[in-house]
N, C-alpha and C. Protein backbone atom coordinates (compact mmCIF):
# COMPACT_ATOMS: atom_id res chain seq x y z
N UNK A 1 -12.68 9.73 6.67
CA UNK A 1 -13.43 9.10 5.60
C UNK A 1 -12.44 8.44 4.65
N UNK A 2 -13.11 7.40 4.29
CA UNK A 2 -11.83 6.46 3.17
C UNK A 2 -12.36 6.60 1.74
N UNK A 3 -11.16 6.98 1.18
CA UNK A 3 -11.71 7.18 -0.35
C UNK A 3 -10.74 6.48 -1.12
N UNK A 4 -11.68 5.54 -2.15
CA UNK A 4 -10.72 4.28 -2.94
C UNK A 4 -10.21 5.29 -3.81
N UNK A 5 -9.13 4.92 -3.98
CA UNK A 5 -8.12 5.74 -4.73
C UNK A 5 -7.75 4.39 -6.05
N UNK A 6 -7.37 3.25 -6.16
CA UNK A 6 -6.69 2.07 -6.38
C UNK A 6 -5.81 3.24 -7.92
N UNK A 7 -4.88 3.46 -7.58
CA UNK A 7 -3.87 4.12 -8.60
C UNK A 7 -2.72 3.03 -8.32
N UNK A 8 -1.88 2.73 -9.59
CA UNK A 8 -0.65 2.36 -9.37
C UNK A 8 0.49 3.45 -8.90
N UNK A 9 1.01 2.72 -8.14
CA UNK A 9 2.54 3.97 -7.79
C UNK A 9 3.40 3.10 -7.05
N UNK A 10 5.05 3.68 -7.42
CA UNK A 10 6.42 3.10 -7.49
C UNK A 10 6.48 3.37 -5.76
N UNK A 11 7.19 2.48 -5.18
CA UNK A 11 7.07 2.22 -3.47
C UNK A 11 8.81 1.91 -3.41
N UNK A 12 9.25 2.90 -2.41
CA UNK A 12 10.19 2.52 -2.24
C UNK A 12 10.69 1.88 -0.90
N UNK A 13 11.30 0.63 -0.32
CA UNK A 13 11.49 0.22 0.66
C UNK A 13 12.10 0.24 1.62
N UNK A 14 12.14 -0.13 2.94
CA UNK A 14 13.19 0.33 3.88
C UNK A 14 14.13 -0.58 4.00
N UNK A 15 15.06 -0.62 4.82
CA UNK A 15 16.09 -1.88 4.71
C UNK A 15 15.11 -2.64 5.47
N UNK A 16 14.10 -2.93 6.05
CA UNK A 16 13.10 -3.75 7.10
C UNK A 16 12.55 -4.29 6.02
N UNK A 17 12.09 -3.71 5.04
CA UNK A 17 10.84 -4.16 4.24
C UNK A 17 9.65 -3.54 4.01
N UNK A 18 9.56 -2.53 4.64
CA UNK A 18 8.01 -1.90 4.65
C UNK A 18 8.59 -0.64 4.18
N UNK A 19 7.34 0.23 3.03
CA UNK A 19 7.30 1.27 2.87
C UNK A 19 8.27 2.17 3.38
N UNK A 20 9.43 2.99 2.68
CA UNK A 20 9.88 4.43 3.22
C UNK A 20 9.22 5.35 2.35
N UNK A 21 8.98 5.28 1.56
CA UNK A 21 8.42 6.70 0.33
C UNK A 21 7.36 5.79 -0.72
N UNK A 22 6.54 6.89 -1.74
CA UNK A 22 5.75 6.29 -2.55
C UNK A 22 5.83 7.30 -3.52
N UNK A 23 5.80 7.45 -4.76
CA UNK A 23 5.33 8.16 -5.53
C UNK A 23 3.65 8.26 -6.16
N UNK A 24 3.18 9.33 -6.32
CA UNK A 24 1.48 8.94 -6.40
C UNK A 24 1.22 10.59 -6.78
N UNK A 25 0.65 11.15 -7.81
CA UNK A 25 0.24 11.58 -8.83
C UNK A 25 1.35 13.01 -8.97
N UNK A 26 2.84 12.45 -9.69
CA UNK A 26 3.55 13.41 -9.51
C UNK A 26 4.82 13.51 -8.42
N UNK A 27 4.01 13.14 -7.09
CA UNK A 27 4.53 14.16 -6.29
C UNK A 27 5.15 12.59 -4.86
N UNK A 28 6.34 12.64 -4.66
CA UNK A 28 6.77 11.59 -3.46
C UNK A 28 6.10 11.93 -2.18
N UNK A 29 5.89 10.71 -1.67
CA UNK A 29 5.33 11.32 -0.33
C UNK A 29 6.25 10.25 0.47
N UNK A 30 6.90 11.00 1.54
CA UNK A 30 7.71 10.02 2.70
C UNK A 30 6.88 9.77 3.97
N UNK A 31 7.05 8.07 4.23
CA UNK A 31 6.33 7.51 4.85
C UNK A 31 7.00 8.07 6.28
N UNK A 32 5.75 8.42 7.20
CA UNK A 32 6.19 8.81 8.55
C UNK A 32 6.16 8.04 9.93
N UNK A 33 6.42 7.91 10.51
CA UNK A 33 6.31 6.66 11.75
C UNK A 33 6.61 5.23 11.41
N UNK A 34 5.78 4.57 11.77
CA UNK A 34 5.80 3.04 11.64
C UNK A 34 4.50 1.59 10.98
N UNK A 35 5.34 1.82 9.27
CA UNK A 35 3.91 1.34 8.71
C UNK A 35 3.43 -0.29 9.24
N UNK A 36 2.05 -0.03 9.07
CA UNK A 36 1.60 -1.26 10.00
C UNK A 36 1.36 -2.36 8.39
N UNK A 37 1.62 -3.63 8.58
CA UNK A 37 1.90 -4.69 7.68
C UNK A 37 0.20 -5.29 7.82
N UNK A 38 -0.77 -5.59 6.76
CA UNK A 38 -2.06 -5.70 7.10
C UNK A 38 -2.01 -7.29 6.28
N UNK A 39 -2.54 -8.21 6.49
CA UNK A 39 -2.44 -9.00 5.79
C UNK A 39 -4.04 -9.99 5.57
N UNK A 40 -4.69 -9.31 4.85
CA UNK A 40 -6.33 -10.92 4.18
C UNK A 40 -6.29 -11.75 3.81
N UNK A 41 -6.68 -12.99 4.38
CA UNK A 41 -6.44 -14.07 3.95
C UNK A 41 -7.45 -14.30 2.84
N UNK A 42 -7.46 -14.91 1.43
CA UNK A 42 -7.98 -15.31 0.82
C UNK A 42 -8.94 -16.42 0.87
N UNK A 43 -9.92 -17.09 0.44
CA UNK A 43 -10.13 -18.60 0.26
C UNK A 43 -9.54 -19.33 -1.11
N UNK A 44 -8.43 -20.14 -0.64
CA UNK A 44 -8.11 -20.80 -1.76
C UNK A 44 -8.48 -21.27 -2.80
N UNK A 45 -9.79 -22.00 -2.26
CA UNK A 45 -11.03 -22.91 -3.34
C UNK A 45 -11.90 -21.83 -3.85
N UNK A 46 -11.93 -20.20 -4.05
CA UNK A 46 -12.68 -19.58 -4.66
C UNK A 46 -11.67 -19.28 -5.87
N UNK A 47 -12.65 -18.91 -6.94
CA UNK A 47 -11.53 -18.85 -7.93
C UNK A 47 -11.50 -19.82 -9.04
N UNK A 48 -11.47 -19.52 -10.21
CA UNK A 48 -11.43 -20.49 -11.55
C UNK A 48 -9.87 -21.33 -11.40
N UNK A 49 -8.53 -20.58 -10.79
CA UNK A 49 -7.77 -21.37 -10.24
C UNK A 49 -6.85 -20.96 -8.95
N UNK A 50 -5.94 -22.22 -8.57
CA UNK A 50 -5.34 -21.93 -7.59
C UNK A 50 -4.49 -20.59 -7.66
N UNK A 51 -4.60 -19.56 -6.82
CA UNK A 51 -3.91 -18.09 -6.36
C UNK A 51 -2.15 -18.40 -6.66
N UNK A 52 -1.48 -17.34 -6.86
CA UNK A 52 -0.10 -17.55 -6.57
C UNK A 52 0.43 -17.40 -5.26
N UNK A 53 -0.51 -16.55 -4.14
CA UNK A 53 -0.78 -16.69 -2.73
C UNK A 53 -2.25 -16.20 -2.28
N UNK A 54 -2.22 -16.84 -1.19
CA UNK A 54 -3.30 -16.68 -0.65
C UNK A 54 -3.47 -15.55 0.38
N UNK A 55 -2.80 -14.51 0.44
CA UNK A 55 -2.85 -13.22 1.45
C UNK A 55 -2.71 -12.17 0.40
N UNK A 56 -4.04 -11.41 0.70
CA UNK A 56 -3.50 -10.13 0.38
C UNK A 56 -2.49 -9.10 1.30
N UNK A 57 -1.26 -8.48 0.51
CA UNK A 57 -0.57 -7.42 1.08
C UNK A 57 -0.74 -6.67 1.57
N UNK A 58 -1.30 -6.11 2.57
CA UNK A 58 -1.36 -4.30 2.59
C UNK A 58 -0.60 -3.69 3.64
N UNK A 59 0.00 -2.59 3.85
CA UNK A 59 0.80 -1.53 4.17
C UNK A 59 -0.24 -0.12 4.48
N UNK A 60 -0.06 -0.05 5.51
CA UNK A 60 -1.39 1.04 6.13
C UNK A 60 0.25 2.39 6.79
N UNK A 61 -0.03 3.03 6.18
CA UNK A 61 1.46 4.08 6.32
C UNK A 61 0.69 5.79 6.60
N UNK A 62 1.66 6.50 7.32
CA UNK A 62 1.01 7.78 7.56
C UNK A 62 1.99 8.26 6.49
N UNK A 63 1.79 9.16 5.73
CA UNK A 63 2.89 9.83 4.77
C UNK A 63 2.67 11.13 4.23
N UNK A 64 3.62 11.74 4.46
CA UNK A 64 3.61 13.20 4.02
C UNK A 64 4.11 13.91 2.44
N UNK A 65 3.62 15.07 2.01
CA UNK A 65 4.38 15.23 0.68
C UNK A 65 4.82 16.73 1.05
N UNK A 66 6.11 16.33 1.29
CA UNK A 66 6.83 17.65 1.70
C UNK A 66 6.27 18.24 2.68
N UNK A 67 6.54 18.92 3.45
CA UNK A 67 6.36 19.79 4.37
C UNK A 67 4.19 19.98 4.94
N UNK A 68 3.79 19.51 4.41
CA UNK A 68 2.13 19.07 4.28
C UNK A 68 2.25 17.98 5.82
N UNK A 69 0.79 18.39 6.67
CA UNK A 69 0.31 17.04 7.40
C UNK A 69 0.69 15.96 6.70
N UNK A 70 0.54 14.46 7.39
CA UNK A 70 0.62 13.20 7.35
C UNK A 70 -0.87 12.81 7.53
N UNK A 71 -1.03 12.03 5.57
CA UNK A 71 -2.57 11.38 5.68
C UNK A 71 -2.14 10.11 5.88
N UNK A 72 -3.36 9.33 5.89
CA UNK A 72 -3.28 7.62 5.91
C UNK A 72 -3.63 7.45 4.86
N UNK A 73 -2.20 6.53 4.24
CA UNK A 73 -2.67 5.82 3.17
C UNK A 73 -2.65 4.13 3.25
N UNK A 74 -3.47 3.54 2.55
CA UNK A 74 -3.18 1.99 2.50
C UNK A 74 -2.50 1.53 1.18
N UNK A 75 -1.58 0.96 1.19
CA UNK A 75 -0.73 0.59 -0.14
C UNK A 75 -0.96 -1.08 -0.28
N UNK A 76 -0.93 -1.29 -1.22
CA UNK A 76 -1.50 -2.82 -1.49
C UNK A 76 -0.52 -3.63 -2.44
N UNK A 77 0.85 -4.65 -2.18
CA UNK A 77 0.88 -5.28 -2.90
C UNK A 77 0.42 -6.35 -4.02
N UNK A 78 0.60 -6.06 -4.74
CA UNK A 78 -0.42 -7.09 -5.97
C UNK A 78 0.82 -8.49 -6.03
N UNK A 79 -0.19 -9.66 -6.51
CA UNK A 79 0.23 -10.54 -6.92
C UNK A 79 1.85 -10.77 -7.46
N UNK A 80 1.67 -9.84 -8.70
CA UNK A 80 2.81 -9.59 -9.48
C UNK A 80 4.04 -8.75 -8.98
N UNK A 81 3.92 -8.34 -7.98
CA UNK A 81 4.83 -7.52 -7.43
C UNK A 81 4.82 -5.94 -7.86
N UNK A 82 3.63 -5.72 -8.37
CA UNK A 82 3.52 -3.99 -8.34
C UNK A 82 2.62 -3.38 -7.34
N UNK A 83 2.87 -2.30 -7.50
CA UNK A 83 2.38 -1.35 -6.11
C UNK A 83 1.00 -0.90 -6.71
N UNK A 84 0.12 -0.94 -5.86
CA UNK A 84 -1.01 0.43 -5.87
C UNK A 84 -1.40 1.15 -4.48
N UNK A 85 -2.06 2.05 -4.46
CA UNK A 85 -2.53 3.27 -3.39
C UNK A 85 -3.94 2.41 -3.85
N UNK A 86 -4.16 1.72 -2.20
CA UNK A 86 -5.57 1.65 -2.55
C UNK A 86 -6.77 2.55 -2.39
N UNK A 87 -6.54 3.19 -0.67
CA UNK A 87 -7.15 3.99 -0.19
C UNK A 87 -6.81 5.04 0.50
N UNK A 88 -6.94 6.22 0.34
CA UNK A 88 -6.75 7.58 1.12
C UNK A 88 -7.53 8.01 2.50
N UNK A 89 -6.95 8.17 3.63
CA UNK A 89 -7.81 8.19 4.76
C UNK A 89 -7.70 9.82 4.48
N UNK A 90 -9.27 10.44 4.39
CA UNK A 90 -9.12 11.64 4.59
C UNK A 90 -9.99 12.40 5.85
């Protein structure tokens, strides 16, 4: 079951580019396997104005917090270059 979470949290990267760790209420969680790069395309012409891009980011990662199973999380770059946890696969 997916539960919107949309919290901001600090993402740290791999030398590739995608997700190695996240921080999210407190506590780091290290990303496990191989996060998958998700990308929505926008419509340009919606919108009072032109986007600064037209794809949304997302990062679909299995990640653990310490010694705990590996949930699915989806991480979502924003526009501005900050992180949020959009959704928790539970």
């Amino acid at each position: 079951m997916a539960v919107v979470v949309d919290d901001p949290v600090s993402v740290s990267l791999s030398a590739t580019g995608g997700p190695s760790s996240f921080m999210w209420d407190r506590f780091e969680h290290h990303v496990v396997g191989q996060p998958r790069a998700l990308f929505r395309r926008l419509p340009w012409w919606q919108g009072e104005v032109s986007p600064a891009r037209i794809d949304i980011e997302t990062w679909r990662v299995d990640a653990a917090r310490g010694d705990e199973e590996p949930v699915r999380y989806d991480l979502r770059r924003n526009v501005d270059g900050r992180w949020s946890l959009a959704v928790a696969w539970t």
